[in-house]
PDB file of N, CA and C in Angstrom:
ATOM      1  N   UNK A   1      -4.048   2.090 -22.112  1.00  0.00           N
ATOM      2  CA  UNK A   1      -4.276   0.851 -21.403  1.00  0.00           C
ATOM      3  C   UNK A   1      -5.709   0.872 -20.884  1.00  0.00           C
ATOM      4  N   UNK A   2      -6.357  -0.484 -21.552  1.00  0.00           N
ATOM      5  CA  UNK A   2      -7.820  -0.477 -20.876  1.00  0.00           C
ATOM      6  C   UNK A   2      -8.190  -0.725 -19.226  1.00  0.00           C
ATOM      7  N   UNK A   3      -9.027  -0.265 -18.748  1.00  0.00           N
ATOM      8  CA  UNK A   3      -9.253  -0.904 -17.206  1.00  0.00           C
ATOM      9  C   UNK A   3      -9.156  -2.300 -17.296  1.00  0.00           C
ATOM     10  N   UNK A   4      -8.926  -3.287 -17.969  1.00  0.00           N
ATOM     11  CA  UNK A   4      -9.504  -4.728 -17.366  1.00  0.00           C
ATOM     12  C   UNK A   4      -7.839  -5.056 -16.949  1.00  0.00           C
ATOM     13  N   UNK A   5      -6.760  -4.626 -18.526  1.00  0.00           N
ATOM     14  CA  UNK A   5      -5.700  -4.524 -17.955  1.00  0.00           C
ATOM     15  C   UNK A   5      -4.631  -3.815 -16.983  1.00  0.00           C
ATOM     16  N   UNK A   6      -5.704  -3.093 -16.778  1.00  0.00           N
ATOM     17  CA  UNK A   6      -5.437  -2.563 -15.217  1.00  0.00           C
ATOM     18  C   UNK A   6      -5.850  -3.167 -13.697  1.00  0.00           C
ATOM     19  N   UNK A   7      -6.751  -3.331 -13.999  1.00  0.00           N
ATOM     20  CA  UNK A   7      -7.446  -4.573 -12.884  1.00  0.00           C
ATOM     21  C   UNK A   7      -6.560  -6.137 -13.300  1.00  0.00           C
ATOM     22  N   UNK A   8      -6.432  -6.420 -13.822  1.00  0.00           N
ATOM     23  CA  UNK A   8      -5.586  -7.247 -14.368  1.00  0.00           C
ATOM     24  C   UNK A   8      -3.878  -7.490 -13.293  1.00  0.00           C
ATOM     25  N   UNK A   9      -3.345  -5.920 -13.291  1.00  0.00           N
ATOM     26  CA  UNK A   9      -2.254  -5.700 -13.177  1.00  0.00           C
ATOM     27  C   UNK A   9      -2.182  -5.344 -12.176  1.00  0.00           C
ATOM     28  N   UNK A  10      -3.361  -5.026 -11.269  1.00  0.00           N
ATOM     29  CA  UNK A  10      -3.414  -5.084  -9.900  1.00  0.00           C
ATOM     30  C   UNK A  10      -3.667  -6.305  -8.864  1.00  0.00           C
ATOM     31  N   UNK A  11      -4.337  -7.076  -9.652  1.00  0.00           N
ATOM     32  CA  UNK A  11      -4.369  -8.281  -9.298  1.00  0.00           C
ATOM     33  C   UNK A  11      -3.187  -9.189  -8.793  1.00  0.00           C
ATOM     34  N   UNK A  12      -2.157  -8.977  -9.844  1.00  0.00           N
ATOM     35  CA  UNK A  12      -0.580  -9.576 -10.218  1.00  0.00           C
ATOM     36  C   UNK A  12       0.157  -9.024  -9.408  1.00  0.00           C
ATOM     37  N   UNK A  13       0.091  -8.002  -9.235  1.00  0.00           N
ATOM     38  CA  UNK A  13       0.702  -7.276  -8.127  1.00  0.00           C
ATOM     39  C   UNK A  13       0.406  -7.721  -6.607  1.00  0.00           C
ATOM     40  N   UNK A  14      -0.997  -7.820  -6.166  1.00  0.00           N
ATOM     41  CA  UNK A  14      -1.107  -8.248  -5.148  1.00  0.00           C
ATOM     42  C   UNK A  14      -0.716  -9.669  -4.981  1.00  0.00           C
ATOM     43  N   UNK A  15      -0.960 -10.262  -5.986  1.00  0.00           N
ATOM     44  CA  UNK A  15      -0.784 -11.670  -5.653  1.00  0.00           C
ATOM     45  C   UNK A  15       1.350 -12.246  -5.495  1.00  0.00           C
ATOM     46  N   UNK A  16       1.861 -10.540  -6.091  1.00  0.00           N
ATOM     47  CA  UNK A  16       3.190 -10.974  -6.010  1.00  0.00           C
ATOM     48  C   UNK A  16       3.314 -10.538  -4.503  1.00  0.00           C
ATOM     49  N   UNK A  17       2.755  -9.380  -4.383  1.00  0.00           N
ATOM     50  CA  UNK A  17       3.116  -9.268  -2.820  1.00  0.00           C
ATOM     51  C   UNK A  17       2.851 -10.073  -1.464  1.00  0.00           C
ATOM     52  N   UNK A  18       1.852 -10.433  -1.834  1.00  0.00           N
ATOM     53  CA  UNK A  18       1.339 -11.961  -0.892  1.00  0.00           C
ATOM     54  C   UNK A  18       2.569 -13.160  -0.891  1.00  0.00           C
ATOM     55  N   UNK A  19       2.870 -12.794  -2.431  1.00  0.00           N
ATOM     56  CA  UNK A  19       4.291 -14.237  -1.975  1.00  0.00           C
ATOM     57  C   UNK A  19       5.232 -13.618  -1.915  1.00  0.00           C
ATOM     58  N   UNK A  20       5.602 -12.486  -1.711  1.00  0.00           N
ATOM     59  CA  UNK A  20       7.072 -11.534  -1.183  1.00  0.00           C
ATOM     60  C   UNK A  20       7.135 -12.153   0.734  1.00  0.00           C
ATOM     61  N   UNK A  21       5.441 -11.813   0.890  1.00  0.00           N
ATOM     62  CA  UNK A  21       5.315 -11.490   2.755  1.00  0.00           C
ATOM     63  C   UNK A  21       6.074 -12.686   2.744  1.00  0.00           C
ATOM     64  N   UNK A  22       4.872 -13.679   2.473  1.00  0.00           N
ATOM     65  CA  UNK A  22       5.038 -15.908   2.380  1.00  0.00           C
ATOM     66  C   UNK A  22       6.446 -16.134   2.603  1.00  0.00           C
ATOM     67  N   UNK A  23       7.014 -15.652   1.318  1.00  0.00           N
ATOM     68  CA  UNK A  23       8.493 -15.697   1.149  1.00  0.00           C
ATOM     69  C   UNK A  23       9.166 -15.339   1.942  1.00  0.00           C
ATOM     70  N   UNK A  24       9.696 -14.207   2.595  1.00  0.00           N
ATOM     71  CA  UNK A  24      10.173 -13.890   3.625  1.00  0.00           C
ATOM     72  C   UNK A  24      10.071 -13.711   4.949  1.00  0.00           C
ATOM     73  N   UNK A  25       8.873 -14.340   5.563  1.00  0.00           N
ATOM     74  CA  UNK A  25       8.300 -14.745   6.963  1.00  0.00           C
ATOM     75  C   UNK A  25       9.078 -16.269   6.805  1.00  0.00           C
ATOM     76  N   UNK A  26       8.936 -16.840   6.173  1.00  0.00           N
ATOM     77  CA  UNK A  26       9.845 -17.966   5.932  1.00  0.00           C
ATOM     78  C   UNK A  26      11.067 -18.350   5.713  1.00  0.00           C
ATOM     79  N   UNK A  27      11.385 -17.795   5.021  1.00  0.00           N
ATOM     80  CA  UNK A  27      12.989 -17.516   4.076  1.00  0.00           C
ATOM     81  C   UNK A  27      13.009 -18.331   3.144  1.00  0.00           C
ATOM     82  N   UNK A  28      11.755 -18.369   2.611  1.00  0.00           N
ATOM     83  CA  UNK A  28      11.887 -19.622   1.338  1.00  0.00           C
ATOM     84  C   UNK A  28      11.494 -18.889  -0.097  1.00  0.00           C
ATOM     85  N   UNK A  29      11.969 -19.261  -0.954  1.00  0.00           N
ATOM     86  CA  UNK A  29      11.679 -19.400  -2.625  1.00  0.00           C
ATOM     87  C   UNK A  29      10.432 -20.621  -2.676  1.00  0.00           C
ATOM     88  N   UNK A  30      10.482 -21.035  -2.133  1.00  0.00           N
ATOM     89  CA  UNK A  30       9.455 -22.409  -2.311  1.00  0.00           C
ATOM     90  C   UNK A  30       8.007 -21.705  -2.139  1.00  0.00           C
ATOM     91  N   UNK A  31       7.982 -21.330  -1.148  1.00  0.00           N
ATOM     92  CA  UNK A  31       6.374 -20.536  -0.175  1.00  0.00           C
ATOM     93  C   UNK A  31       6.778 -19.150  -1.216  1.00  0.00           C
ATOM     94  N   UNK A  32       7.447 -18.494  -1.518  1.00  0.00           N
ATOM     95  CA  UNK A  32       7.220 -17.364  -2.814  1.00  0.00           C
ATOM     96  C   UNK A  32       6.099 -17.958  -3.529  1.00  0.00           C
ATOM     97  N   UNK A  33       7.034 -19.026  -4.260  1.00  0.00           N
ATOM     98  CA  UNK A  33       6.575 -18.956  -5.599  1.00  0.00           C
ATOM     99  C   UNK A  33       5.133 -19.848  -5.033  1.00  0.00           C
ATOM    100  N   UNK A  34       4.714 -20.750  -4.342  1.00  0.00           N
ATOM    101  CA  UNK A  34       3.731 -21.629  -3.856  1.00  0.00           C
ATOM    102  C   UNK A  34       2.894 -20.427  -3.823  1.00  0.00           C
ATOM    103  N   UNK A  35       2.898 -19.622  -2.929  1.00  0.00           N
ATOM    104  CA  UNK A  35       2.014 -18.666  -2.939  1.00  0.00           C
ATOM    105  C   UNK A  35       1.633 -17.478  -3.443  1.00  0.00           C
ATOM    106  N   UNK A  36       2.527 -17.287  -4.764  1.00  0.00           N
ATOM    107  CA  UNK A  36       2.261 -16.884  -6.193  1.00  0.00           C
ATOM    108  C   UNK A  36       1.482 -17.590  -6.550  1.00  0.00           C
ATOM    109  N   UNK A  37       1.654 -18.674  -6.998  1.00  0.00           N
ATOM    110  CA  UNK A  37       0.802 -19.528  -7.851  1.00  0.00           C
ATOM    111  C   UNK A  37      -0.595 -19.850  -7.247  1.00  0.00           C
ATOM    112  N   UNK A  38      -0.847 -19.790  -5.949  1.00  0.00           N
ATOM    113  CA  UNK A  38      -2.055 -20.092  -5.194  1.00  0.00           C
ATOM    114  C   UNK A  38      -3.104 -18.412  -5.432  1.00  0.00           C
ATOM    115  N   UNK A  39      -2.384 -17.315  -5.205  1.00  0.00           N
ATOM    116  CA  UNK A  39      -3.100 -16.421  -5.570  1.00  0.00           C
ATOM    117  C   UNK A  39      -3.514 -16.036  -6.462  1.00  0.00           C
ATOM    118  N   UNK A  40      -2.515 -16.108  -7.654  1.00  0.00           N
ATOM    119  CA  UNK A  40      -2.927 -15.933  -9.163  1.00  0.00           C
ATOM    120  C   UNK A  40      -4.099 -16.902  -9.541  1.00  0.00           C
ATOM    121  N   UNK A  41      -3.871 -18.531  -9.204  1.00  0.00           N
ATOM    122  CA  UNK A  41      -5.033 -19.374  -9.209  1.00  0.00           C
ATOM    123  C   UNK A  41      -6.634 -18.919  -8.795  1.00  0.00           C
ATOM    124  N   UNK A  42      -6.728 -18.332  -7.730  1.00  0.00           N
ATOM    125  CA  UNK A  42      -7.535 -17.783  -6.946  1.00  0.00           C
ATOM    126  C   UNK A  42      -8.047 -16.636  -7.862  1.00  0.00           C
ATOM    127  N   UNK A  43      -8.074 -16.306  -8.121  1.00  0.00           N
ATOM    128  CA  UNK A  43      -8.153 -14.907  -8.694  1.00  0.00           C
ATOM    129  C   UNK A  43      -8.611 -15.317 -10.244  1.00  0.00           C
ATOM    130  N   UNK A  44      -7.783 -15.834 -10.567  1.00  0.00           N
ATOM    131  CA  UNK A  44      -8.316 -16.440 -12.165  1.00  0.00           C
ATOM    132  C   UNK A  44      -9.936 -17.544 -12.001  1.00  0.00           C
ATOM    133  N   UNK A  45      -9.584 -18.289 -11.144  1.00  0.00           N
ATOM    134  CA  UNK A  45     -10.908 -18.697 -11.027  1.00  0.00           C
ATOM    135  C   UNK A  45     -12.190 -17.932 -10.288  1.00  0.00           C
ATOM    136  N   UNK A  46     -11.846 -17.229  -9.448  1.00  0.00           N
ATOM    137  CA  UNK A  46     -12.921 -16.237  -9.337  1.00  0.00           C
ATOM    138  C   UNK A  46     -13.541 -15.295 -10.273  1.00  0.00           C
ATOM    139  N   UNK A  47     -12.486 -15.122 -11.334  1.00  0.00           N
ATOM    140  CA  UNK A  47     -12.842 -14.167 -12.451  1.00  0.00           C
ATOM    141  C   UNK A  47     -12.652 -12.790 -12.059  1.00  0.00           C
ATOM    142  N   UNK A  48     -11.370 -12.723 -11.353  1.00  0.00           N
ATOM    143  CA  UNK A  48     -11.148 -11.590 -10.896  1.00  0.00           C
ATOM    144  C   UNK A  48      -9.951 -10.658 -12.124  1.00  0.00           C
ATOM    145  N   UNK A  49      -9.383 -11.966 -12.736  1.00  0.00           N
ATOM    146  CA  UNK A  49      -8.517 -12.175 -13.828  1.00  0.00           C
ATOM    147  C   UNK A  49      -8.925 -12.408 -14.745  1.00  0.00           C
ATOM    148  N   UNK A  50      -9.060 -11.415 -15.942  1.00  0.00           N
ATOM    149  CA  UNK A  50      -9.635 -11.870 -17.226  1.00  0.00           C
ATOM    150  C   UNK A  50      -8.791 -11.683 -18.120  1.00  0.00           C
ATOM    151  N   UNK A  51      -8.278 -12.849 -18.840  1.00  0.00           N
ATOM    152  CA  UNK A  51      -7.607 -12.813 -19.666  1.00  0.00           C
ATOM    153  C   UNK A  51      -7.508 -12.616 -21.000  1.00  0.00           C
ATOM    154  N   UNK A  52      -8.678 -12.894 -21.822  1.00  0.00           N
ATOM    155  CA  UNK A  52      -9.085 -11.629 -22.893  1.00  0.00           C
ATOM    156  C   UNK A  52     -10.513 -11.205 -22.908  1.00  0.00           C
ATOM    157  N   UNK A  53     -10.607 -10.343 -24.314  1.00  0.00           N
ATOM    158  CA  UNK A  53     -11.856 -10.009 -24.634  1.00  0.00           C
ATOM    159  C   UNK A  53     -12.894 -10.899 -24.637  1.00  0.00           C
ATOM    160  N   UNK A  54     -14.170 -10.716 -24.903  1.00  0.00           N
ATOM    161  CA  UNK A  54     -15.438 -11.818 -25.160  1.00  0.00           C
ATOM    162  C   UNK A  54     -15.150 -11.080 -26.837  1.00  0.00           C
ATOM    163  N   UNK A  55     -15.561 -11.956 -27.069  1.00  0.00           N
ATOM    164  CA  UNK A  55     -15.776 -11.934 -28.659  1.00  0.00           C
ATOM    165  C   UNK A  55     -17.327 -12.347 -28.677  1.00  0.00           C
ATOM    166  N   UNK A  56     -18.417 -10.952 -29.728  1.00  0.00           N
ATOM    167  CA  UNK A  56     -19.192 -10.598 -29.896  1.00  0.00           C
ATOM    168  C   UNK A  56     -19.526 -11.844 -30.667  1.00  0.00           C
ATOM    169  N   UNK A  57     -20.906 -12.856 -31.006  1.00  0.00           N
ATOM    170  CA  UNK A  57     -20.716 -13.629 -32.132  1.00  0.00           C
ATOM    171  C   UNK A  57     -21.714 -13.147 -33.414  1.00  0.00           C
TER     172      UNK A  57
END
């Protein structure tokens, strides 16, 4: 496994645990998954998340 998909998979991880806290400071599935999707967002647009290779041209 390369580092990016490791950085990758740490990313996912944090961003699940952020909506575990969300989720259960609340007691909602709603604020889970809301704040799943807000972190993963975050992260992908920062480019913290790279989703494949660059291709050389």
């Amino acid at each position: 496994m390369g580092a990016r998909q490791k950085l990758n998979r740490a990313y996912v991880n944090g961003a699940v645990l952020c909506g575990a806290v969300a989720g259960l400071v609340t007691e909602s599935w709603f604020w889970f998954f809301f704040m799943l999707c807000v972190c993963l967002a975050g992260s992908y647009y920062d480019g913290e998340i790279r989703p494949g290779r660059r291709r050389r041209p």
